[in-house]
N, C-alpha and C. Protein backbone atom coordinates (compact mmCIF):
# COMPACT_ATOMS: atom_id res chain seq x y z
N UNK A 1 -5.53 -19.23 17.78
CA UNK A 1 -5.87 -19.39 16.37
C UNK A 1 -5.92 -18.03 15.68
N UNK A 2 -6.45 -17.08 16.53
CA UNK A 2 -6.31 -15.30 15.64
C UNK A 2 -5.07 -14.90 15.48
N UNK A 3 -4.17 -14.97 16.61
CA UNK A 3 -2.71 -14.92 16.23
C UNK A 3 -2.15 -15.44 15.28
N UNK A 4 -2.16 -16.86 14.92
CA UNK A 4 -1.46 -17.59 13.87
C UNK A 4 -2.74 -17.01 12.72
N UNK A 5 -3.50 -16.77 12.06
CA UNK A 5 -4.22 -15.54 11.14
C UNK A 5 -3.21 -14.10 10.79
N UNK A 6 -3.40 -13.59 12.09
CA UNK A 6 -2.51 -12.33 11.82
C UNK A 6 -1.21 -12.57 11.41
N UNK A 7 -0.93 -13.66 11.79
CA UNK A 7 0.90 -13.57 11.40
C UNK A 7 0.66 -13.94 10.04
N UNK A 8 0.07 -14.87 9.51
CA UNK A 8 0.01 -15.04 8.36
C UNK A 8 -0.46 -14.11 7.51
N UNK A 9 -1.11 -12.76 8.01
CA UNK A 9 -1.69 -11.96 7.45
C UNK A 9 -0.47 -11.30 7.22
N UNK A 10 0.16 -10.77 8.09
CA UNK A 10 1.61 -10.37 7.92
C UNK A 10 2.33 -10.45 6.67
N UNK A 11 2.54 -11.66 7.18
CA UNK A 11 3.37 -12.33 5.91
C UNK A 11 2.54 -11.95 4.35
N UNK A 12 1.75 -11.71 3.98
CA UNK A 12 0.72 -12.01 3.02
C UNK A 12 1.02 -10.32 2.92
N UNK A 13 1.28 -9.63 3.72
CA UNK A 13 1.06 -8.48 3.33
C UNK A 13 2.26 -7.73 3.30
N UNK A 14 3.65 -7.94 3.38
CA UNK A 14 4.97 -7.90 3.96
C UNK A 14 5.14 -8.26 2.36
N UNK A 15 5.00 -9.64 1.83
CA UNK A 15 5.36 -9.98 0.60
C UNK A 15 4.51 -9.67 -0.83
N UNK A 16 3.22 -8.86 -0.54
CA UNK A 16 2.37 -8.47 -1.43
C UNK A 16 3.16 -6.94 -1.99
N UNK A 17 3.55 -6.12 -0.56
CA UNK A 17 3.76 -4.85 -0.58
C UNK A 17 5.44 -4.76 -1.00
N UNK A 18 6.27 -5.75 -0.96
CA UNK A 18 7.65 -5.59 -1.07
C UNK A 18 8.12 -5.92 -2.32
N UNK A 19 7.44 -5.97 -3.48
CA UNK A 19 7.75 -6.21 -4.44
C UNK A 19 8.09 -4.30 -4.72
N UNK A 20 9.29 -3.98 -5.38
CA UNK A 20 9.09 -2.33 -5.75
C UNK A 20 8.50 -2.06 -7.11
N UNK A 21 7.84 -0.95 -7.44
CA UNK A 21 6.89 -0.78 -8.46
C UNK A 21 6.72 0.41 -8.20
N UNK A 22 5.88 1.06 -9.17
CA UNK A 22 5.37 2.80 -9.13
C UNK A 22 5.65 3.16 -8.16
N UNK A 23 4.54 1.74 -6.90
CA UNK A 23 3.88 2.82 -5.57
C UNK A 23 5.26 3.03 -4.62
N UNK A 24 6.49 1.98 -4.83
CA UNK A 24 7.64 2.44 -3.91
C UNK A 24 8.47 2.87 -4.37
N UNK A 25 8.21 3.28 -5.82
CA UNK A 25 9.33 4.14 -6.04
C UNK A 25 8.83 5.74 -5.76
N UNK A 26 7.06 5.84 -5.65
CA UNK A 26 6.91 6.83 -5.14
C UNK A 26 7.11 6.88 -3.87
N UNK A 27 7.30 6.26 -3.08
CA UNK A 27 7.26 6.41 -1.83
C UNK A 27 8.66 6.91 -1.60
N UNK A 28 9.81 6.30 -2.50
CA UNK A 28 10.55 5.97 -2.01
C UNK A 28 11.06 7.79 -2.54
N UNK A 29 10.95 8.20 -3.39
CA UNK A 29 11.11 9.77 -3.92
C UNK A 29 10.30 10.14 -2.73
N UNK A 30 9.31 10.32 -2.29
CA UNK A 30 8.57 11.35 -1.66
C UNK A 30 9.59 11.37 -0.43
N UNK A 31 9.84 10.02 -0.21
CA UNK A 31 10.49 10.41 1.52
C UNK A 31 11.77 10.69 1.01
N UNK A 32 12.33 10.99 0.01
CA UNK A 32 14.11 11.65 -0.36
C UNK A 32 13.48 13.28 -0.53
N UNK A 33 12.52 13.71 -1.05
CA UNK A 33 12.31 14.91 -1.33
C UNK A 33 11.85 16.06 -0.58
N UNK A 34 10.51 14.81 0.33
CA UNK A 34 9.68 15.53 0.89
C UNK A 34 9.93 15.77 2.33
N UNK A 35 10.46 14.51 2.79
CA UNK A 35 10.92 14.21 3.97
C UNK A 35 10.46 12.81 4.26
N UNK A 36 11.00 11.82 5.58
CA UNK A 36 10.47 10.92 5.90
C UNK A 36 8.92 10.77 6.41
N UNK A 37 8.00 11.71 6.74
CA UNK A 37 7.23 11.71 7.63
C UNK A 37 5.65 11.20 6.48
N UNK A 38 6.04 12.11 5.38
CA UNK A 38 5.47 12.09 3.95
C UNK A 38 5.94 10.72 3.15
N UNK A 39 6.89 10.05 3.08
CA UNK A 39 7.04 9.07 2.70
C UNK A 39 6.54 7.78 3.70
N UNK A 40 6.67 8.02 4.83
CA UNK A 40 5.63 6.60 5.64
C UNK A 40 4.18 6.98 5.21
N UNK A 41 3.69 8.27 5.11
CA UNK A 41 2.10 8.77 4.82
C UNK A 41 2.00 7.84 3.38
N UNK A 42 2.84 8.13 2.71
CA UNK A 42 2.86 7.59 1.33
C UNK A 42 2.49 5.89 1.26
N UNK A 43 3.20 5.47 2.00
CA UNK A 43 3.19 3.74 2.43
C UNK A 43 2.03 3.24 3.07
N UNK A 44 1.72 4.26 4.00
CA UNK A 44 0.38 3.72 4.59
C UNK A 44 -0.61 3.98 3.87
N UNK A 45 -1.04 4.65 3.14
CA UNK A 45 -1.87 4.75 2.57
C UNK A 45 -2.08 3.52 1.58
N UNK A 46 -0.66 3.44 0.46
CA UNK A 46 -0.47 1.68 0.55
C UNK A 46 -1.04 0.34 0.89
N UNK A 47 -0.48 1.04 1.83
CA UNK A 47 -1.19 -0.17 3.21
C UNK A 47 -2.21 -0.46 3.32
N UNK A 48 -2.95 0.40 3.58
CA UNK A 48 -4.55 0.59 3.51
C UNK A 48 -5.35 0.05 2.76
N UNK A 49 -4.63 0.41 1.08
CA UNK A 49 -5.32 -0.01 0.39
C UNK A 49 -5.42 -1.79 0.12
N UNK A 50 -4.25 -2.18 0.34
CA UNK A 50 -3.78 -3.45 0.73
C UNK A 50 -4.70 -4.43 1.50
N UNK A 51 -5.04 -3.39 2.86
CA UNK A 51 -6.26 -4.02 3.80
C UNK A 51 -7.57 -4.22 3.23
N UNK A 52 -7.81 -2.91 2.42
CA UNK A 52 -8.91 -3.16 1.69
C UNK A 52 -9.23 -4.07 0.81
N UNK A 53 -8.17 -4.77 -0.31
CA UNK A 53 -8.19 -5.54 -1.08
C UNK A 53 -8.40 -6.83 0.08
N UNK A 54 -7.22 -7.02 0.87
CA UNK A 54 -7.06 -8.33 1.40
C UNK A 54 -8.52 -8.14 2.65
N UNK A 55 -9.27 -7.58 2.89
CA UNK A 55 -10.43 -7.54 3.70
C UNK A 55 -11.81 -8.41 2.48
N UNK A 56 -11.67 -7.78 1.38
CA UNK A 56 -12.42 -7.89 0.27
C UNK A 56 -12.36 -9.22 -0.02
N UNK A 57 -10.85 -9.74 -0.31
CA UNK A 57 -10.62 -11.15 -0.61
C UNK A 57 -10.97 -12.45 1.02
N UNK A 58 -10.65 -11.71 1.87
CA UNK A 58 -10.71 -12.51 2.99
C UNK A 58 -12.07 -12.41 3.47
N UNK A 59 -13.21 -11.89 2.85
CA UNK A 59 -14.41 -11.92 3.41
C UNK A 59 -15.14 -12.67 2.21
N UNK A 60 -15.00 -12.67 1.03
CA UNK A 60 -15.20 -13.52 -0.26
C UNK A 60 -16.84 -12.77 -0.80
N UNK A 61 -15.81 -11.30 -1.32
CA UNK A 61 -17.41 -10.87 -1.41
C UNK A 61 -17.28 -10.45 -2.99
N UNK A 62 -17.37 -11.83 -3.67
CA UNK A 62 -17.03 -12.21 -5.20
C UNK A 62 -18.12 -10.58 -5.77
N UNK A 63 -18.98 -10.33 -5.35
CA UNK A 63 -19.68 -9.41 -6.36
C UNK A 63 -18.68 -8.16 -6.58
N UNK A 64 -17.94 -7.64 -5.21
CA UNK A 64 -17.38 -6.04 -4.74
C UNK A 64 -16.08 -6.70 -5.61
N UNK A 65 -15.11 -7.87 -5.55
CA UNK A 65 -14.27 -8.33 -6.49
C UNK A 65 -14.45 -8.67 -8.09
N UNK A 66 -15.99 -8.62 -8.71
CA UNK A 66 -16.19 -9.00 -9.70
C UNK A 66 -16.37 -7.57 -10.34
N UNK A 67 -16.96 -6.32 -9.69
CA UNK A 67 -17.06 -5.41 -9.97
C UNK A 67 -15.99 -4.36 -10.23
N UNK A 68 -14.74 -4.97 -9.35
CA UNK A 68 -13.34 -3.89 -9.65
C UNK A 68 -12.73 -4.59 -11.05
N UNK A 69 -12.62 -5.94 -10.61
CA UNK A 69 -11.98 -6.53 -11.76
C UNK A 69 -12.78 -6.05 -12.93
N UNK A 70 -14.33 -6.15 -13.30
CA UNK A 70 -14.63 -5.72 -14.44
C UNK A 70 -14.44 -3.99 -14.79
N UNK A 71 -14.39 -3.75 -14.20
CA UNK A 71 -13.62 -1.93 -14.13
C UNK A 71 -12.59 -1.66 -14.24
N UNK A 72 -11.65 -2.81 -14.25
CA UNK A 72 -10.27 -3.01 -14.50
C UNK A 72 -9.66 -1.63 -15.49
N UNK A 73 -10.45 -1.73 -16.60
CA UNK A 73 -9.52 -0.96 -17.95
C UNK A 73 -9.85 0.47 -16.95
N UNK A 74 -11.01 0.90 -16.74
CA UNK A 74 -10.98 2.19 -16.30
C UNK A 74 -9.81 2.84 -15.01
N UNK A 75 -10.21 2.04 -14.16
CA UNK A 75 -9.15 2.02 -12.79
C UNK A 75 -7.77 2.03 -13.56
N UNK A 76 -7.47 0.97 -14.38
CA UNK A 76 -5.86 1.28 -14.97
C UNK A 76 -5.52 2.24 -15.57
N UNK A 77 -6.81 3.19 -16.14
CA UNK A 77 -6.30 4.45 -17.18
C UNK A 77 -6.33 5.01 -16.22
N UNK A 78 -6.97 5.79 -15.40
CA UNK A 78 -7.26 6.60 -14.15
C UNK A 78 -5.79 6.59 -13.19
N UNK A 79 -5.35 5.51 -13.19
CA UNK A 79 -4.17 5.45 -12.49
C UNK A 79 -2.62 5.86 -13.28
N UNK A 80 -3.10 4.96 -14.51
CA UNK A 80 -1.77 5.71 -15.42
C UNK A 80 -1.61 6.69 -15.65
N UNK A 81 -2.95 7.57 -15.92
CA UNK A 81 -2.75 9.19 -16.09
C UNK A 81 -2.05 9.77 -14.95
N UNK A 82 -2.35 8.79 -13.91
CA UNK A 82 -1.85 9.72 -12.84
C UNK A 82 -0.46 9.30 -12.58
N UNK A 83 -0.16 8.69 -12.62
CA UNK A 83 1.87 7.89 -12.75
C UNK A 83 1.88 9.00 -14.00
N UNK A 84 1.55 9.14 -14.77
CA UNK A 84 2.41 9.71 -16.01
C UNK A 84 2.46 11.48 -15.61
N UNK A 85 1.57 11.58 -14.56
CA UNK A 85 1.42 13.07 -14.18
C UNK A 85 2.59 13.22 -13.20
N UNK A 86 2.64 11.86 -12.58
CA UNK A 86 3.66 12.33 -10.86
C UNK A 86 5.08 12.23 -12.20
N UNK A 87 5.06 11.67 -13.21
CA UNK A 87 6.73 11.62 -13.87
C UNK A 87 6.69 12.38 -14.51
N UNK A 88 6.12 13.13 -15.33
CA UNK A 88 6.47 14.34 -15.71
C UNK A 88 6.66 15.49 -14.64
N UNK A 89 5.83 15.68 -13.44
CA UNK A 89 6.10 16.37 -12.82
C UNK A 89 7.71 16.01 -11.89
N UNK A 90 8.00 14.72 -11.86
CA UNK A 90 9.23 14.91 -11.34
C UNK A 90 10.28 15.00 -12.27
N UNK A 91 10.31 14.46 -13.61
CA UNK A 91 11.43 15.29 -14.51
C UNK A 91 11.56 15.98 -14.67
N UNK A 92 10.41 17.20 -14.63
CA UNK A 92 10.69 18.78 -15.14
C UNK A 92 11.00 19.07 -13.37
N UNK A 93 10.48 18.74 -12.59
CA UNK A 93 10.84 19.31 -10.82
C UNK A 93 12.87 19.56 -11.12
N UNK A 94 12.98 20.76 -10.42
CA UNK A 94 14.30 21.13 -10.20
C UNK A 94 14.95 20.58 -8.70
N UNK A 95 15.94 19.55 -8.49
CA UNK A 95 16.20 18.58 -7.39
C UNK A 95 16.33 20.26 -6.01
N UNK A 96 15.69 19.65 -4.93
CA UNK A 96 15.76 20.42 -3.85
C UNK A 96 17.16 20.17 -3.34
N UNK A 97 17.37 22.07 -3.29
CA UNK A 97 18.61 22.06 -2.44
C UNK A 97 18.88 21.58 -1.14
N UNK A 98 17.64 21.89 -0.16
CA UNK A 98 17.40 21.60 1.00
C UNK A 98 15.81 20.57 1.15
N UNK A 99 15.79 20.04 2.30
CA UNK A 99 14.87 18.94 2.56
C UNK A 99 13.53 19.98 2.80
N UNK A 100 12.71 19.54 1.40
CA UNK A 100 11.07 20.11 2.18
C UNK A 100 10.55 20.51 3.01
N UNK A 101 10.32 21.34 3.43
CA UNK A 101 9.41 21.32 5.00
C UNK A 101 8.09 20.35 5.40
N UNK A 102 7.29 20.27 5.95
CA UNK A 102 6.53 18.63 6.13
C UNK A 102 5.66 19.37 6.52
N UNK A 103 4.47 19.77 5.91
CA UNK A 103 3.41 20.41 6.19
C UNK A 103 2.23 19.59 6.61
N UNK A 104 1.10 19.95 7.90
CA UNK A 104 0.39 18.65 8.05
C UNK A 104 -0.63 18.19 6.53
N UNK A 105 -1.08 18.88 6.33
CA UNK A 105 -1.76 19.01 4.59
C UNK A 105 -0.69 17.95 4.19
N UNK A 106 0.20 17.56 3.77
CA UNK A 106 0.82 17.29 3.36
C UNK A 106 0.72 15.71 3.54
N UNK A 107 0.87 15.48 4.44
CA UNK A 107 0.73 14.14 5.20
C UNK A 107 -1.06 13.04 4.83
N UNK A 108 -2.08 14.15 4.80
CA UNK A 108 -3.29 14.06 4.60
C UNK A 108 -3.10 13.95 2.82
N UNK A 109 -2.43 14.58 2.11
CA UNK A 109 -2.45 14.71 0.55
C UNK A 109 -2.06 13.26 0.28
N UNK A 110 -0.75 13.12 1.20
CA UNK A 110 -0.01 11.89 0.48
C UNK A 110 -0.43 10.26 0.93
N UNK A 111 -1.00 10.46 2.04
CA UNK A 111 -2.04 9.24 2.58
C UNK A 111 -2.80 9.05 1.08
N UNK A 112 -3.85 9.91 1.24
CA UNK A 112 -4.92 9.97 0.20
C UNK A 112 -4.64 9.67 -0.76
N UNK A 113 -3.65 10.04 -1.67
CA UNK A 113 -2.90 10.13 -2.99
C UNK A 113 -2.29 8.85 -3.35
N UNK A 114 -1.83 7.97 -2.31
CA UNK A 114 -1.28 7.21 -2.71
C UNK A 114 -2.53 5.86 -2.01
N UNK A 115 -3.40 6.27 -1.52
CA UNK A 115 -4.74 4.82 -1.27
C UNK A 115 -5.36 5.29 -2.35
N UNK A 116 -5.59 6.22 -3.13
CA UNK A 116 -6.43 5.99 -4.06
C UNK A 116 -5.25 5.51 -5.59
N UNK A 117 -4.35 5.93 -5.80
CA UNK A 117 -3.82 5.55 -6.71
C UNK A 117 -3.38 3.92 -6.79
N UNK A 118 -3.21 3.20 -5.62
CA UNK A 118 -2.95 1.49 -4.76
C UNK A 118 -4.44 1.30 -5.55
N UNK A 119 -5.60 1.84 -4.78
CA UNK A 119 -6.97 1.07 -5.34
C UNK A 119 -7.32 1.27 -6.63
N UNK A 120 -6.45 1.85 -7.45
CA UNK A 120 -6.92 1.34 -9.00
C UNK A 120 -6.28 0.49 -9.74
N UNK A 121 -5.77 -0.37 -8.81
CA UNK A 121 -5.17 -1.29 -9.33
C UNK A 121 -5.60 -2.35 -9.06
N UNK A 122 -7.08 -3.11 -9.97
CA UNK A 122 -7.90 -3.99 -9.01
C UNK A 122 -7.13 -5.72 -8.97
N UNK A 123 -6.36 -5.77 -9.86
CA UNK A 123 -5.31 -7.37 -9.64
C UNK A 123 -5.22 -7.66 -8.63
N UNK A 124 -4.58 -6.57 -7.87
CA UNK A 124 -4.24 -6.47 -6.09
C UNK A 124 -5.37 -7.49 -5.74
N UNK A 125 -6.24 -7.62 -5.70
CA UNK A 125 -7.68 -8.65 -4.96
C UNK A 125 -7.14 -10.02 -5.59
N UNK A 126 -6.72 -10.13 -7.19
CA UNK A 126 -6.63 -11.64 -7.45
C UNK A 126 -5.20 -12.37 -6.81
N UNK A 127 -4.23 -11.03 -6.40
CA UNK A 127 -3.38 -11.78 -5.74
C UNK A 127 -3.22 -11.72 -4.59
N UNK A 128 -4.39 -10.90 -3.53
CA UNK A 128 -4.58 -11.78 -2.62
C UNK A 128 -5.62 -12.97 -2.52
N UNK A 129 -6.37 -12.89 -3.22
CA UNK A 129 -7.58 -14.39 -3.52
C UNK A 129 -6.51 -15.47 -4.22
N UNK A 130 -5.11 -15.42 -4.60
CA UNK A 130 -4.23 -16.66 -5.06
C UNK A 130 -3.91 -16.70 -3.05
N UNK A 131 -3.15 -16.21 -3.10
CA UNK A 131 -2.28 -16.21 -1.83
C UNK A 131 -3.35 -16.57 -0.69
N UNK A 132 -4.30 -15.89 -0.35
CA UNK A 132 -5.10 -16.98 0.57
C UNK A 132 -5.48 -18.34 0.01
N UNK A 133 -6.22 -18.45 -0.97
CA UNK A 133 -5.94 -19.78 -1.16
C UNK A 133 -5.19 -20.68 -1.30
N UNK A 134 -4.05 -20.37 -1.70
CA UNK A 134 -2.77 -21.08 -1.46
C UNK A 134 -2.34 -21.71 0.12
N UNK A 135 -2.67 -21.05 0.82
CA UNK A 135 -2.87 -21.04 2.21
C UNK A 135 -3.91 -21.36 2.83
N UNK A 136 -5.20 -21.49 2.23
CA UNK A 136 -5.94 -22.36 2.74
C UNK A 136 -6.50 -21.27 3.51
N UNK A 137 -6.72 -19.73 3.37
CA UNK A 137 -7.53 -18.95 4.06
C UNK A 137 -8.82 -18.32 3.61
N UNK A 138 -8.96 -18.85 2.27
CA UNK A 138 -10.15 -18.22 1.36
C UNK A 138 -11.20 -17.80 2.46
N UNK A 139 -12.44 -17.37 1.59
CA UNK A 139 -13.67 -16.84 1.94
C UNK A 139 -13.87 -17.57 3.12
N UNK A 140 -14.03 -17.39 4.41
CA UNK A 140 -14.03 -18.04 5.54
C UNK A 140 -15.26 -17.32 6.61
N UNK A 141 -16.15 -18.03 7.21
CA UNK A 141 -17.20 -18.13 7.61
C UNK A 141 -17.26 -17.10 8.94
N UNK A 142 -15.76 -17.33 9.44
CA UNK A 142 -15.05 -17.01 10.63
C UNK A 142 -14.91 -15.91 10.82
N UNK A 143 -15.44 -14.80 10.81
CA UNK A 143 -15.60 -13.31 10.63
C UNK A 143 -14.12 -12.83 11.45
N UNK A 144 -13.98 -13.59 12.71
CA UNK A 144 -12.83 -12.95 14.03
C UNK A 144 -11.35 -13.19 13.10
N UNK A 145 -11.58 -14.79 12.31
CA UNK A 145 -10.34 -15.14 11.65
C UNK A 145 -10.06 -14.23 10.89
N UNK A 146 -11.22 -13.58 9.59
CA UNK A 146 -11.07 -12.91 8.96
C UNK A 146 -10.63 -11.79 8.74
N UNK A 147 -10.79 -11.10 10.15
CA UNK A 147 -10.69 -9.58 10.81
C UNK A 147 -8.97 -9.93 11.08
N UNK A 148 -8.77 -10.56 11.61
CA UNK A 148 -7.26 -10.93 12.49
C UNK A 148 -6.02 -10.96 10.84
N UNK A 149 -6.72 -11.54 9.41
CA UNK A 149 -5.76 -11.86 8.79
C UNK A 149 -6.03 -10.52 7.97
N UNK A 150 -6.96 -9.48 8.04
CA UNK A 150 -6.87 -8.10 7.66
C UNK A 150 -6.01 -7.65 7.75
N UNK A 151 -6.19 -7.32 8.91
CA UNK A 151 -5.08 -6.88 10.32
C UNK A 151 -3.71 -7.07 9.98
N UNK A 152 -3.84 -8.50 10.16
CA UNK A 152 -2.12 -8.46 9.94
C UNK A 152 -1.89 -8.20 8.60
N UNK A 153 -2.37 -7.99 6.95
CA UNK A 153 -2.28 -7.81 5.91
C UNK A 153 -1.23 -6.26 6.03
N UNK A 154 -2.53 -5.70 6.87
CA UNK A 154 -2.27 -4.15 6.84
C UNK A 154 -0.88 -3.84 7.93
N UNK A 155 -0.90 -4.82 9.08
CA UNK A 155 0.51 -4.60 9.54
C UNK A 155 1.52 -4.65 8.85
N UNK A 156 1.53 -5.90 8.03
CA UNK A 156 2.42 -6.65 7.07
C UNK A 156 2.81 -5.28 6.42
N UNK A 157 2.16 -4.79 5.55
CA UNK A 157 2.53 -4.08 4.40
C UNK A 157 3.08 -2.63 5.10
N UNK A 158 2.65 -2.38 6.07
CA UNK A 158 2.60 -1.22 6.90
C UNK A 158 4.22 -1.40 7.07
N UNK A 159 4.71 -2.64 7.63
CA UNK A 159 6.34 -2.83 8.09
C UNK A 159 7.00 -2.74 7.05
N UNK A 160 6.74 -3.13 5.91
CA UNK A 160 7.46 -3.15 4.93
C UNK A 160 7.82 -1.13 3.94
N UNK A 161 6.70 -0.51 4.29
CA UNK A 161 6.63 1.05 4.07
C UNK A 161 7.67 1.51 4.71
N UNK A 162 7.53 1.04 5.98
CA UNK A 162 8.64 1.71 6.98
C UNK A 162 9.70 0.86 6.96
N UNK A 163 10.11 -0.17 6.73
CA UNK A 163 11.62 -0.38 5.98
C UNK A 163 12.11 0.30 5.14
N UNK A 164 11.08 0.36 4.20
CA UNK A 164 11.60 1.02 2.73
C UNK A 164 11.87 2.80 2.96
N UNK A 165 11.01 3.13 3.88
CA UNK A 165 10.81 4.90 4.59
C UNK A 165 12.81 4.81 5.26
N UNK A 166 12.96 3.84 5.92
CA UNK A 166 14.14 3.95 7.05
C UNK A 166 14.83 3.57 6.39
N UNK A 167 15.31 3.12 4.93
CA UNK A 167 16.34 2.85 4.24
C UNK A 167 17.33 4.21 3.79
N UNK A 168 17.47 5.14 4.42
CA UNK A 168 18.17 6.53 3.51
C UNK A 168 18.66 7.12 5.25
N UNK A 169 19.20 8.05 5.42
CA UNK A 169 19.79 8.72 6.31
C UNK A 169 18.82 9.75 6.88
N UNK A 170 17.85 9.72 6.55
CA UNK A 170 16.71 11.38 6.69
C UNK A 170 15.62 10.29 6.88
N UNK A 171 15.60 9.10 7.53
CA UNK A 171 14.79 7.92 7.82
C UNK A 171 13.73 8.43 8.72
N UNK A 172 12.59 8.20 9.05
CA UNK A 172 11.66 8.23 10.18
C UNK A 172 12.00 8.40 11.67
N UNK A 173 12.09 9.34 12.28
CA UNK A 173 12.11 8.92 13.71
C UNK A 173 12.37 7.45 14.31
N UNK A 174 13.43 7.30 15.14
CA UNK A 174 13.50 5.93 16.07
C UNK A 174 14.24 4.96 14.92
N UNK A 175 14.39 5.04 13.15
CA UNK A 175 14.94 4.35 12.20
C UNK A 175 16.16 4.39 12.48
N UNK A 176 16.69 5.75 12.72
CA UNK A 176 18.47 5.82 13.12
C UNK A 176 18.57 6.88 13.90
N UNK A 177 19.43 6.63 14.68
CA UNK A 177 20.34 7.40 15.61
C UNK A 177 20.33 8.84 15.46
């Protein structure tokens, strides 16, 4: 029964995260610019935040969901300033001749950078609170179930980073040849 959870968590989090938007088109620049290693950092962090929402929704803790959603306008300005900062900084950026070097800082910046910019986007909770319920996984009593469809949320979205990371020729380790 935790298995069939996680897979569904998967799924829930595979199709939450694969829609493209800001966060993969940043991802998807960081790993052309920066390198691949910085663009999976970019995704997981993603990810993360993903777990956090779908942990939030899958534990049904309406107050910690009533409180982002009503913070909504702030979290959205906080985040747009910061999209409007990464696009100006990449229109005026002069295209690299050669591939970035991959500094560990780097990896730690873009984790960070991109779970906190994912968590101001508090909707993320109402569409995983549609999607479990749709599925019949809402607020559930079952703490092990609950943990298991985290889990797979954060796998889910995690696979889908690293598709999108291994889509280019300068892909992740083990992506290509």
């Amino acid at each position: 029964m935790t298995l069939n959870f996680m897979l569904k968590g998967m799924a829930i989090g595979f199709a939450i995260a694969a829609p493209v938007g800001p966060i993969g088109i940043l991802c998807i620049r960081r790993s052309l610019a920066e390198g691949r290693q910085i663009g999976l950092a970019t995704g997981l962090g993603a990810a993360t935040a993903d777990a956090a929402y779908g942990c939030v929704a899958a534990f049904g803790l309406a107050t910690v969901s009533g409180f982002l959603v009503g913070q909504r306008w702030w979290l959205a300005f906080l985040g747009g300033l910061f999209l409007c900062y990464l696009g100006v900084r990449t229109f005026i950026s002069k295209p690299a001749v050669e591939a970035a070097e991959v500094r560990g800082s780097g990896l730690l910046s873009a984790y960070f950078s991109t779970l906190l910019l994912t968590l101001t986007n508090p909707m993320t909770i109402l569409s995983f609170a549609a999607v479990f319920a749709g599925f019949g996984l809402g607020a559930t009593p079952d703490y092990l179930a609950a943990s298991a469809l985290v889990a797979g949320v954060f796998l889910g979205s995690a696979l889908w980073w690293l598709l999108l990371c291994c889509g280019h020729e300068s892909g992740p380790v083990g992506c290509r040849p």
